[in-house]
Protein backbone atom coordinates (compact mmCIF):
# COMPACT_ATOMS: atom_id res chain seq x y z
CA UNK A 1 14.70 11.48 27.75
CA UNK A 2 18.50 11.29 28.78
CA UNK A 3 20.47 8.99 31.34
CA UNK A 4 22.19 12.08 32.76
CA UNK A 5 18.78 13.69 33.93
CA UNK A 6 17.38 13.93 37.42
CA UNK A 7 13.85 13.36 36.04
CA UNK A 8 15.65 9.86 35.04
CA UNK A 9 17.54 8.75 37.53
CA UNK A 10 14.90 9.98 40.39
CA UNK A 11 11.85 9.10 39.08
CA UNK A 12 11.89 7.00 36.00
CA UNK A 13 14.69 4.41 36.76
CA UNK A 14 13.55 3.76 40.51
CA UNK A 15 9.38 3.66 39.23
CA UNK A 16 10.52 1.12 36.35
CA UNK A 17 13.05 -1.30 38.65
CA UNK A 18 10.25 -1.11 41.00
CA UNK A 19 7.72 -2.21 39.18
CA UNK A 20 9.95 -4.61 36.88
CA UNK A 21 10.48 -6.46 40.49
CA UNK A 22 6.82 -6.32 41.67
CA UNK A 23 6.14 -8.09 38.55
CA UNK A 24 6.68 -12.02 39.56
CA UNK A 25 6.42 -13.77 35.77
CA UNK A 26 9.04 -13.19 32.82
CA UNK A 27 6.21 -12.33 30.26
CA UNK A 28 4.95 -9.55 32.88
CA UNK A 29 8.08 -8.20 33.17
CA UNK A 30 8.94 -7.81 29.90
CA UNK A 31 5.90 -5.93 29.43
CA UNK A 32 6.87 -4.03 31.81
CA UNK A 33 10.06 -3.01 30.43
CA UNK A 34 8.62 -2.49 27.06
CA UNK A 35 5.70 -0.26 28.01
CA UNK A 36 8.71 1.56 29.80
CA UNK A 37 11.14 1.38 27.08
CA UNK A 38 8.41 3.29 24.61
CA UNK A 39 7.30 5.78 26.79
CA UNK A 40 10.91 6.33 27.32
CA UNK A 41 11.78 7.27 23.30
CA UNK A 42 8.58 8.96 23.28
CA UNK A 43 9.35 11.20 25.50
CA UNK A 44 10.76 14.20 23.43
CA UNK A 45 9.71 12.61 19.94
CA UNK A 46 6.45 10.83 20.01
CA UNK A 47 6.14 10.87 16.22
CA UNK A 48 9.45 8.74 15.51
CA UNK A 49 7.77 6.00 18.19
CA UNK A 50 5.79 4.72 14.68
CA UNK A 51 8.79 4.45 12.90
CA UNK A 52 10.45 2.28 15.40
CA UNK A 53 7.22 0.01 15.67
CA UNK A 54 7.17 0.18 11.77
CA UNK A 55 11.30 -0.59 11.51
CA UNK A 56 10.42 -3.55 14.45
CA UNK A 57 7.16 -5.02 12.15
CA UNK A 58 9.25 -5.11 9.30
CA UNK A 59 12.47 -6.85 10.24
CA UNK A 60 10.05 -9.15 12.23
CA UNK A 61 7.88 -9.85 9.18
CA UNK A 62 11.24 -10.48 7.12
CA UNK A 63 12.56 -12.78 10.16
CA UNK A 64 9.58 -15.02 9.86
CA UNK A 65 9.70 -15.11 5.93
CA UNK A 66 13.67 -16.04 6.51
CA UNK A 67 12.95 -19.03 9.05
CA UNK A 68 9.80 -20.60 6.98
CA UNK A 69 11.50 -20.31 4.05
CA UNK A 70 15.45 -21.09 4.94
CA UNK A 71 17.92 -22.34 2.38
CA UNK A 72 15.00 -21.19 -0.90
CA UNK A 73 14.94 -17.88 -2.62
CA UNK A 74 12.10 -16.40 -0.79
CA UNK A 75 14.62 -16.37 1.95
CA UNK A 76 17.29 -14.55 0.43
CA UNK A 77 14.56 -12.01 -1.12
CA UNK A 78 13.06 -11.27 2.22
CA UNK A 79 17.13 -10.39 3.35
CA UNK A 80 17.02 -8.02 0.73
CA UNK A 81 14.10 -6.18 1.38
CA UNK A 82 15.27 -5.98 5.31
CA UNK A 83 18.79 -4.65 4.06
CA UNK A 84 17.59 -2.20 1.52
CA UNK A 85 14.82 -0.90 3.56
CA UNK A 86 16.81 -0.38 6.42
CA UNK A 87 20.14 1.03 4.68
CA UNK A 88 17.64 3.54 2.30
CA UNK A 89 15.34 4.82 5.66
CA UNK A 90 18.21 5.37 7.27
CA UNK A 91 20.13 6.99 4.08
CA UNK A 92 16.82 9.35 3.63
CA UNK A 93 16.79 10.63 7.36
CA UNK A 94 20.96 10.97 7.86
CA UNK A 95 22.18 11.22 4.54
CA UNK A 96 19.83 12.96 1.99
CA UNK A 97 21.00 16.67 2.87
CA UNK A 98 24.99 15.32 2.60
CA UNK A 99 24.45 13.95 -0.75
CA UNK A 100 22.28 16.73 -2.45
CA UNK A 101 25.00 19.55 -0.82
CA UNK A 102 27.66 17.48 -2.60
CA UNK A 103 26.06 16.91 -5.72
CA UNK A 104 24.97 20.70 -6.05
CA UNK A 105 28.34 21.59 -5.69
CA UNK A 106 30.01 18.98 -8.03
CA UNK A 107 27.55 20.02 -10.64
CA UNK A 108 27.22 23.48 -9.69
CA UNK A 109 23.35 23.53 -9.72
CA UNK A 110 20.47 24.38 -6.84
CA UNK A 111 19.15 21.45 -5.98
CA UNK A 112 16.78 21.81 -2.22
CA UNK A 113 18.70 20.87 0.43
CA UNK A 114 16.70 18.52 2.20
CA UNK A 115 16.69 19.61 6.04
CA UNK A 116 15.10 16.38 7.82
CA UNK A 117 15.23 15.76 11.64
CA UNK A 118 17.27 12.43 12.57
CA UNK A 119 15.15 10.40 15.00
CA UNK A 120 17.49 9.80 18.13
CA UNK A 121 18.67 6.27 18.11
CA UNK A 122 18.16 5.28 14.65
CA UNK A 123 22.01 4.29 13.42
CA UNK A 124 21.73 1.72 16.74
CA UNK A 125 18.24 0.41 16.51
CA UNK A 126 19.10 0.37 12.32
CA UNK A 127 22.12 -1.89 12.92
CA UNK A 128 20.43 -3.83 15.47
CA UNK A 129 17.28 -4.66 13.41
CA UNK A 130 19.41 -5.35 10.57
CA UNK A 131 22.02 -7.79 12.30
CA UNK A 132 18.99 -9.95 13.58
CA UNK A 133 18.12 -10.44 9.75
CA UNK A 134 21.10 -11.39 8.50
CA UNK A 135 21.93 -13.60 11.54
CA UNK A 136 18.77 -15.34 11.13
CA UNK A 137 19.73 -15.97 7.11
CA UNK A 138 23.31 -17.10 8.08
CA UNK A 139 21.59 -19.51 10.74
CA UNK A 140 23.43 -18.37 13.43
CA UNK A 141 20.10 -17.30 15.70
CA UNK A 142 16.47 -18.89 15.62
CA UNK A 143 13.33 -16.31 14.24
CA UNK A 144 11.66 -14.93 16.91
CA UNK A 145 8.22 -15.80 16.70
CA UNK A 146 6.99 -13.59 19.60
CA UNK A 147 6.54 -9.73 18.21
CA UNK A 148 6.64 -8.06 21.69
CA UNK A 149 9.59 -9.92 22.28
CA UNK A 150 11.01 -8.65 19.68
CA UNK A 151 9.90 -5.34 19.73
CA UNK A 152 11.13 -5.67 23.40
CA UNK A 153 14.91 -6.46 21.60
CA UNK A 154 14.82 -3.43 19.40
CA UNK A 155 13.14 -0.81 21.97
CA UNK A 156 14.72 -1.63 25.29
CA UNK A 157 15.85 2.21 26.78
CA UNK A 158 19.03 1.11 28.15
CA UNK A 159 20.20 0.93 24.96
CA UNK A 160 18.14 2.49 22.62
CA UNK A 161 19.26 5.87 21.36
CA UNK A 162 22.86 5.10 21.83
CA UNK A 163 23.94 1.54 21.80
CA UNK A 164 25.59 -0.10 22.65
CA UNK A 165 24.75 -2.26 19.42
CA UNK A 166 23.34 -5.06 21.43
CA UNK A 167 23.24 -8.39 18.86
CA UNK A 168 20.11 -10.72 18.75
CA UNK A 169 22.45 -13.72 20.00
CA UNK A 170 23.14 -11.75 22.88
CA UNK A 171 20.17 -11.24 25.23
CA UNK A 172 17.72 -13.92 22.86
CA UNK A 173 17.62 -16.59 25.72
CA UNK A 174 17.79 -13.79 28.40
CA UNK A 175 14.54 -12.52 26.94
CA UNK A 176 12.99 -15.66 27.95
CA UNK A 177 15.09 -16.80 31.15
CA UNK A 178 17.06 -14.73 32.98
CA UNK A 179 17.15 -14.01 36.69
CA UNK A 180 18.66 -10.75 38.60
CA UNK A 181 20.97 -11.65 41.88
CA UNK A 182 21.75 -9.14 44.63
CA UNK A 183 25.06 -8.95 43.28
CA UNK A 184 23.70 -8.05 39.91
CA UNK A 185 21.44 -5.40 41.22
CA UNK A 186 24.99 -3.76 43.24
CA UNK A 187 27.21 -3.81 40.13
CA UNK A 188 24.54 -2.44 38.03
CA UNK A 189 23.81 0.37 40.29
CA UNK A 190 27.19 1.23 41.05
CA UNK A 191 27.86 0.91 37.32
CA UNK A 192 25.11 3.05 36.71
CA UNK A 193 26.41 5.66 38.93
CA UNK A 194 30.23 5.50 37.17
CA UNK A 195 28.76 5.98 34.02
CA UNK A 196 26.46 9.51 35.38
CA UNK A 197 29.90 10.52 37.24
CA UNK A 198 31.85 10.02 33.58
CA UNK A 199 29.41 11.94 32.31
CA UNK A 200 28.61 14.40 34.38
CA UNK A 201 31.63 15.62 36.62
CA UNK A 202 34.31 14.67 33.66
CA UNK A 203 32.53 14.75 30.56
CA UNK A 204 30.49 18.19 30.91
CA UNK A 205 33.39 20.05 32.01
CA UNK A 206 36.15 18.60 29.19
CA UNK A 207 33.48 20.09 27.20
CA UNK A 208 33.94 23.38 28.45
CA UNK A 209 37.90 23.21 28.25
CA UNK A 210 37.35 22.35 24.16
CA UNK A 211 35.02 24.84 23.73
CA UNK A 212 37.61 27.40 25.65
CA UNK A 213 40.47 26.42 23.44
CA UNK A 214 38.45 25.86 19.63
CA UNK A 215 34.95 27.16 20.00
CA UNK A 216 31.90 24.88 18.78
CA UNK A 217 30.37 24.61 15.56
CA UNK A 218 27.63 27.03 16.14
CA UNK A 219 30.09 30.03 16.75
CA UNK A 220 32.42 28.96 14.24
CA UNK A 221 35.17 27.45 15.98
CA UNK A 222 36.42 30.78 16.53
CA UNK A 223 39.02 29.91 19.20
CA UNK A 224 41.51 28.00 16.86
CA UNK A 225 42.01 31.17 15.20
CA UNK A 226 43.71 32.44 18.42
CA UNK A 227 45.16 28.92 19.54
CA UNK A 228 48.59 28.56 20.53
CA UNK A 229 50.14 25.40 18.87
CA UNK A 230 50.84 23.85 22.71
CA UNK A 231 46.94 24.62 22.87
CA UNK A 232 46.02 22.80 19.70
CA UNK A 233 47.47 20.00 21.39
CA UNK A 234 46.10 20.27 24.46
CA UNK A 235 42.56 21.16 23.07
CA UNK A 236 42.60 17.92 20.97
CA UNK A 237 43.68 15.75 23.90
CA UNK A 238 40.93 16.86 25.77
CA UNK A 239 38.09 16.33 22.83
CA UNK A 240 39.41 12.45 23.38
CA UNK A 241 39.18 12.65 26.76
CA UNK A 242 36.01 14.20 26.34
CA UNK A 243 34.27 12.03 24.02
CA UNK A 244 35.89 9.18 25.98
CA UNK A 245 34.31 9.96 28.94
CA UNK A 246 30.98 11.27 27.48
CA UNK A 247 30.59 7.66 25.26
CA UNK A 248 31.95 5.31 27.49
CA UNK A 249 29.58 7.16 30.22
CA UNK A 250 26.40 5.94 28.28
CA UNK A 251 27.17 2.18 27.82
CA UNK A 252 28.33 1.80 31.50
CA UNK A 253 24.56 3.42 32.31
CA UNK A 254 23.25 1.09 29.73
CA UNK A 255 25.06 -2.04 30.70
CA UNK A 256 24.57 -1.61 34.49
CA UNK A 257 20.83 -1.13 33.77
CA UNK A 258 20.88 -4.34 31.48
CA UNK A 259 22.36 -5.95 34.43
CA UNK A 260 19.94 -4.85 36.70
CA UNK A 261 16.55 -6.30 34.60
CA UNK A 262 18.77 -9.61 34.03
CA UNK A 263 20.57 -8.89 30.67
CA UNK A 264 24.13 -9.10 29.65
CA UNK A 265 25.55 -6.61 27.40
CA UNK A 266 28.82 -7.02 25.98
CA UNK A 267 31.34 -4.31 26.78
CA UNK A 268 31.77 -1.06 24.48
CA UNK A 269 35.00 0.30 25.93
CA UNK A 270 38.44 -1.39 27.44
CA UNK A 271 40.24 1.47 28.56
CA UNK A 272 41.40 2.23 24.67
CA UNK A 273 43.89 4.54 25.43
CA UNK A 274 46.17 1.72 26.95
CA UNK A 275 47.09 0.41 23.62
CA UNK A 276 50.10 0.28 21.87
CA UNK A 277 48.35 0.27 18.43
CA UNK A 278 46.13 1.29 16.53
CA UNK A 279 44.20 -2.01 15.78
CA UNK A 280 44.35 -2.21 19.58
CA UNK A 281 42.83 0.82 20.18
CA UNK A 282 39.71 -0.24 17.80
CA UNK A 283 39.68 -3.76 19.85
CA UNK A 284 38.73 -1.39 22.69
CA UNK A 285 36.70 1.69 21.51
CA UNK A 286 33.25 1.25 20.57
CA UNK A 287 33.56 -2.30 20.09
CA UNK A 288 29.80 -3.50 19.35
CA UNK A 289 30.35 -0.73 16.29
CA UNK A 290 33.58 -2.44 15.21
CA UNK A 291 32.73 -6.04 15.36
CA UNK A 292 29.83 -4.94 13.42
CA UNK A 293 31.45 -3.81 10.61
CA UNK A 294 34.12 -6.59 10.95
CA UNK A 295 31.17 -9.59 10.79
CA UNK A 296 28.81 -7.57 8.34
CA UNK A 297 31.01 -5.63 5.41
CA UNK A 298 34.72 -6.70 6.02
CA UNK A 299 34.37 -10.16 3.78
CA UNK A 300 31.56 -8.58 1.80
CA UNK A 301 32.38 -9.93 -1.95
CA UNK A 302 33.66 -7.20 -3.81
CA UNK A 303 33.08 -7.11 -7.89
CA UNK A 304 32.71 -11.12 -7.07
CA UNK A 305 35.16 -12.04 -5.02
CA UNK A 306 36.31 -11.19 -1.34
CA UNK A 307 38.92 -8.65 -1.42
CA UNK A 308 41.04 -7.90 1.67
CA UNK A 309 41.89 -4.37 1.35
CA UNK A 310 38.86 -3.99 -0.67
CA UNK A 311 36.75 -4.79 2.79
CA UNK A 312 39.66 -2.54 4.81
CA UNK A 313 38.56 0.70 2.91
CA UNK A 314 35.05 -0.33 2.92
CA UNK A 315 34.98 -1.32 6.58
CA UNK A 316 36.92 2.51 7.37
CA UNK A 317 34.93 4.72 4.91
CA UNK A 318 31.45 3.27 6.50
CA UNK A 319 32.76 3.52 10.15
CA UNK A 320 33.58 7.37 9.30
CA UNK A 321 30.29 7.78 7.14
CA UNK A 322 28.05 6.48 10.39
CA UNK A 323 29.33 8.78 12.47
CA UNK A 324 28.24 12.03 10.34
CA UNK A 325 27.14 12.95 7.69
CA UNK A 326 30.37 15.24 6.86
CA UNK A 327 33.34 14.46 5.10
CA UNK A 328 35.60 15.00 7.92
CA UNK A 329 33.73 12.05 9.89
CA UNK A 330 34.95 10.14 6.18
CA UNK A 331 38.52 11.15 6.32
CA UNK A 332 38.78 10.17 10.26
CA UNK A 333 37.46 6.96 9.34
CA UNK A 334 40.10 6.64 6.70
CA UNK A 335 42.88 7.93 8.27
CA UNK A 336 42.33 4.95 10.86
CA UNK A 337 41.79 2.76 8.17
CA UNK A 338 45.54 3.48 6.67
CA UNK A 339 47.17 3.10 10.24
CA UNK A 340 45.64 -0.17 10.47
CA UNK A 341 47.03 -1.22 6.83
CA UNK A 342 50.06 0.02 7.73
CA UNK A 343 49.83 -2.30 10.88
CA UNK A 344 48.59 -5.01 8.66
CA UNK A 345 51.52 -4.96 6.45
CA UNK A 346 54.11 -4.41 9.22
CA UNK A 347 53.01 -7.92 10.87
CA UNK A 348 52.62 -8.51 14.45
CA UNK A 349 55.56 -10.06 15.11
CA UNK A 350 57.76 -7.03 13.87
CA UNK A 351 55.27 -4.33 15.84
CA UNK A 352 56.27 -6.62 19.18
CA UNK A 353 59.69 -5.48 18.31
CA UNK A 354 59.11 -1.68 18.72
CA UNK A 355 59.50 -0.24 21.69
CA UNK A 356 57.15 -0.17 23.98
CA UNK A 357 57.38 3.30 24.96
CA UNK A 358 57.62 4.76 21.29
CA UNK A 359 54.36 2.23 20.23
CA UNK A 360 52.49 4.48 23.08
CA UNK A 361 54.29 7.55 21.79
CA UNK A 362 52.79 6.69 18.44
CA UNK A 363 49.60 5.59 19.09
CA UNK A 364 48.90 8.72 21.81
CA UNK A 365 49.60 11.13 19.27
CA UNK A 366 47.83 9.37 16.44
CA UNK A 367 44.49 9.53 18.81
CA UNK A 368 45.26 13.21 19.50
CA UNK A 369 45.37 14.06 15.74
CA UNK A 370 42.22 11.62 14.89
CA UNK A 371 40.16 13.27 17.14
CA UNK A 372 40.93 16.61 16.02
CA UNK A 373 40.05 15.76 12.33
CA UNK A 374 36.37 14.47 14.26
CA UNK A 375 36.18 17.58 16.02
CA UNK A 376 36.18 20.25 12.96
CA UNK A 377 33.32 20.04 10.88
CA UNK A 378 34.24 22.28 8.28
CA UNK A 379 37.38 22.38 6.28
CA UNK A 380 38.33 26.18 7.07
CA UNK A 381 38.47 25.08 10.43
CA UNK A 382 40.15 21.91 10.22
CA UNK A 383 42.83 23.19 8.06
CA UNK A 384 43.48 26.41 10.82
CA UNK A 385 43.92 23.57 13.23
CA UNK A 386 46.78 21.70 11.65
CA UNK A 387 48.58 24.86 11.11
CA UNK A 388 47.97 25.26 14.82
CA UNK A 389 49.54 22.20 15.61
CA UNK A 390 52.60 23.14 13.84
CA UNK A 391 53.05 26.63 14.84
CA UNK A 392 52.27 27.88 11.22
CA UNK A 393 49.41 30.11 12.39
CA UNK A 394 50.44 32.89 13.03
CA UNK A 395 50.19 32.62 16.75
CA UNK A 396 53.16 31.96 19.53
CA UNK A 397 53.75 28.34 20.47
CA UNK A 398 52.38 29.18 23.99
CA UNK A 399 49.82 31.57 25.00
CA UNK A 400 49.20 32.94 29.07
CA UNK A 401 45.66 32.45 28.18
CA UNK A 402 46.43 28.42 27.40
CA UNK A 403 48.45 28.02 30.40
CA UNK A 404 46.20 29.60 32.56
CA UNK A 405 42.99 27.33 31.24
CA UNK A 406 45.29 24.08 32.03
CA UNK A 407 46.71 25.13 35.13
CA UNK A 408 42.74 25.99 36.17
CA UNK A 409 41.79 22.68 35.35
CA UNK A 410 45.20 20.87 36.29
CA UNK A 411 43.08 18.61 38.70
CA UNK A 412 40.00 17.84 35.99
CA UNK A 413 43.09 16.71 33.27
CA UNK A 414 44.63 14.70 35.58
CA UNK A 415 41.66 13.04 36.69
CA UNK A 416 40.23 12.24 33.26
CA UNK A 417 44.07 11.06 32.65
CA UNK A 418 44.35 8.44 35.62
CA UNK A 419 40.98 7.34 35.26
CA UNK A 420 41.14 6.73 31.39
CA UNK A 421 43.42 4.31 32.30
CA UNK A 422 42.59 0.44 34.92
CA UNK A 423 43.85 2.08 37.93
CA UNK A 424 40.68 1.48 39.62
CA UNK A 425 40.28 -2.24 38.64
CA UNK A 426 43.94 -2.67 39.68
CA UNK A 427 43.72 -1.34 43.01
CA UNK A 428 40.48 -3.29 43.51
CA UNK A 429 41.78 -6.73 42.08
CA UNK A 430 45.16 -5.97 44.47
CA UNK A 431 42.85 -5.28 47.61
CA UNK A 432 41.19 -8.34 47.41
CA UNK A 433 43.98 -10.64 47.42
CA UNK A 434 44.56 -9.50 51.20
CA UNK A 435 41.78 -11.01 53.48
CA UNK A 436 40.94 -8.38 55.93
CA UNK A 437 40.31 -5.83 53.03
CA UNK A 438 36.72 -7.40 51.62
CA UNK A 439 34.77 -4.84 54.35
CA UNK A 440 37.20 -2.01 53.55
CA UNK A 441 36.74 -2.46 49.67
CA UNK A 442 32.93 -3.14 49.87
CA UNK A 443 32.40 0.54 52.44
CA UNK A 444 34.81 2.40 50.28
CA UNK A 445 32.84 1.58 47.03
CA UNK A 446 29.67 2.41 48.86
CA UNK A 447 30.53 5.82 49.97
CA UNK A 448 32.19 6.68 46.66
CA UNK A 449 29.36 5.59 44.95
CA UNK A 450 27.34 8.25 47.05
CA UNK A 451 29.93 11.19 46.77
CA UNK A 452 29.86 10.43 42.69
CA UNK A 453 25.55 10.67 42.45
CA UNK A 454 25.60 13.03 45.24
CA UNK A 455 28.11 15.18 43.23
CA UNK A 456 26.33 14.65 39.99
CA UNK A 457 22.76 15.27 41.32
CA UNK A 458 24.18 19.12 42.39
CA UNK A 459 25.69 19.45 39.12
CA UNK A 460 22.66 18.34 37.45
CA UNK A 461 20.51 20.90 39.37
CA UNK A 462 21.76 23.70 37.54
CA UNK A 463 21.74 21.87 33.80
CA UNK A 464 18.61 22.09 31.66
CA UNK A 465 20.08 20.20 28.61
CA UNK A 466 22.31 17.45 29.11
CA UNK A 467 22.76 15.43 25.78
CA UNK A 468 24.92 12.56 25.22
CA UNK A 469 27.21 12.91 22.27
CA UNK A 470 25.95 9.70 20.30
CA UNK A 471 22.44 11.79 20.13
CA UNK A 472 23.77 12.51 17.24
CA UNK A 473 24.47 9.63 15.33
């Protein structure tokens, strides 16, 4: 089952709020939410519902082992069997088919390719289960003694299949106190609604302007053969945009449905594209992924001892490596990894000196070309696109056909452009500060709330598969 659905947002969002609020005791309604929250990944894959309960049992088993035993060895073995368990399951299911396709070809033999179906969610609920672990071994949360609470932690739809990655520490009193205000249930509906607009009325149609200017996978990205170098860089623009709007969509769902049943997810995007670097831009994109990695592998020891740049190439190889299983999902990873180092050894203090205009300069067009290298799956393809963006194709620097798809979808650009960007919250925070323009503020987000579902619902009638991108991780 997806967010962006009208089965979902008609019929199995309203039926679960509404019984989440008939139900007056915090045990019933977590029951609630959990009978809801399975049914809800069982939906299209019943069969992967026993692996979650079997990933939940055993990082609750190792949880317990951890608290009985803290500060003795049984502790630290019980980490170990959460880590490796977790890391190997989830190295079987995502990674098995990379690693056989690249030994095969390194040894040039004919090993089967294994060809195993990823269970939706399972990078998140992976990370999730195996944060709790190690936080309970560091000491920084207490073991959860309640299984259905914690299988309530682990399964909870909002944020199931595609994060955000939602820590223990986060929601573990909210699990056993929390209370929902009318002001919670408005921001979480209207946030709810922003993230099915993103989605739907921006999202779905940047897909179709990258798929007009590259192709997809599945036909071979046969448009950057004909691309235009000005299209190249339009076409990779508008994959950021795109994924942007498509990720960033999903966690404001998630997060205003969190809201709703009385939990408090951290953010996952800060308008990224504001920054004016690249370590800045990874402070705001997908940050439960990023302080992840930063808490979990940055100051893991390496060959004994903690090694700084050690943990940077670690950190950017395994951010890469989670999103695919493809070595172009490695070299994005790295190539972020060497603008940060190159940050890193700059120093702060002389990047403040740059100008501000050339820092956005730089960072924009650093983006652009990042998300072109995630993009291209294949290295025929990738390599056609950088001669695209350099004119070294073959084809003209500008095409009529590329013109005519951006003057077609001039106003969906500059849309996705402004609203990429805190325009919104700085008209809103400006508003407010004048006293006669609470009622204005309050009936203008009310209609626009309606115009965005109302929008999205027609949109929606007339798609039968509507997919966030993070499915697939």
């Amino acid at each position: 089952m997806v967010f962006a659905d009208l089965f979902f947002i008609y019929f199995f969002m309203p039926l679960c709020i509404l019984l989440y609020f008939i139900a007056r005791s915090i045990k019933a309604r977590n029951i609630v939410l959990l009978a809801f929250s399975l049914v809800f990944y069982a939906w299209g894959e019943p069969v992967w519902v026993i692996m979650l309960l079997a990933y939940s049992f055993l990082n609750y088993t190792t949880g317990l082992i951890i608290g009985r035993s803290r500060g003795k060895p049984a502790a630290k073995k019980a980490l170990l069997v959460a880590i490796l368990v977790n890391i190997g399951v989830l190295g079987v299911f995502k990674y098995s088919g990379f690693i056989v396709t690249n030994i095969n070809s390194l040894l040039h033999i004919s090993i089967p390719v294994p060809n195993i179906r990823l269970p939706i969610g399972i990078s998140f609920y992976t990370f999730q289960t195996m944060s709790y672990s190690i936080d309970c071994y560091w000491g920084k949360v207490k073991t959860q003694r309640s299984f259905y609470k914690f299988l309530l932690y682990v399964s909870m739809f909002p944020q199931l299949v595609a994060g955000p990655i939602v820590r223990y520490s986060t929601i573990a009193a909210e699990i056993d106190d929390r209370r929902t205000t009318l002001k919670d249930v408005s921001e979480g509906f209207s946030r709810i609604i922003l993230g099915i607009g993103k989605k739907v009325i921006i999202a779905n149609n940047l897909n179709t302007v990258v798929t007009a200017c590259f192709g997809t996978a599945e036909n071979g990205y046969t448009g950057v053969d004909t691309v235009s170098a000005l299209g190249a860089w339009f076409g990779a623009a508008m994959v950021a945009l795109w994924y942007y709007f498509d990720f960033s969509g999903y966690s404001d769902i998630a997060i205003g449905l969190g809201r709703i049943f009385g939990f408090h997810f951290d953010e996952n995007f800060t308008y990224p594209f504001i920054c004016k670097s690249i370590t800045e831009f990874w402070q705001r994109w997908h940050i439960s992924l990023g302080t992840f990695f930063r808490d979990y592998l940055l100051y893991v020891p390496i060959f004994g001892k903690r090694r700084k740049y050690g943990g940077l190439f670690l950190v950017w190889f395994c951010t890469g490596l989670w999103h695919g299983a493809n070595w172009n999902f490695v070299i994005w990873g790295l190539y972020y990894g060497l603008f940060v180092f190159f940050e890193m050894k700059l120093g702060k203090k002389r990047y403040k000196n740059w100008n501000p205009v050339f820092a956005h300069i730089y960072t924009k067009v650093i983006i652009i070309l990042g998300f072109g290298i995630f993009y291209f799956e294949d290295f025929p393809a990738l390599g056609k696109f950088f001669k695209a963006l350099i004119c070294m194709n073959g084809n003209s620097f500008s095409t009529v056909t590329g013109r005519h798809l951006f003057v077609a979808n001039i106003f969906l650009v500059t849309a996705a452009a402004l609203l990429s960007a805190p325009i919104i919250p700085w008209i809103k925070a400006k508003a407010e500060r004048t006293a006669n323009s609470y009622y204005f503020m309050r009936t203008a987000g009310v209609l626009m709330n309606v115009a965005i579902l109302a929008v999205s619902s027609l949109l929606l009638l007339n798609t039968t598969n509507n997919p966030f991108l993070y499915f697939r991780f």
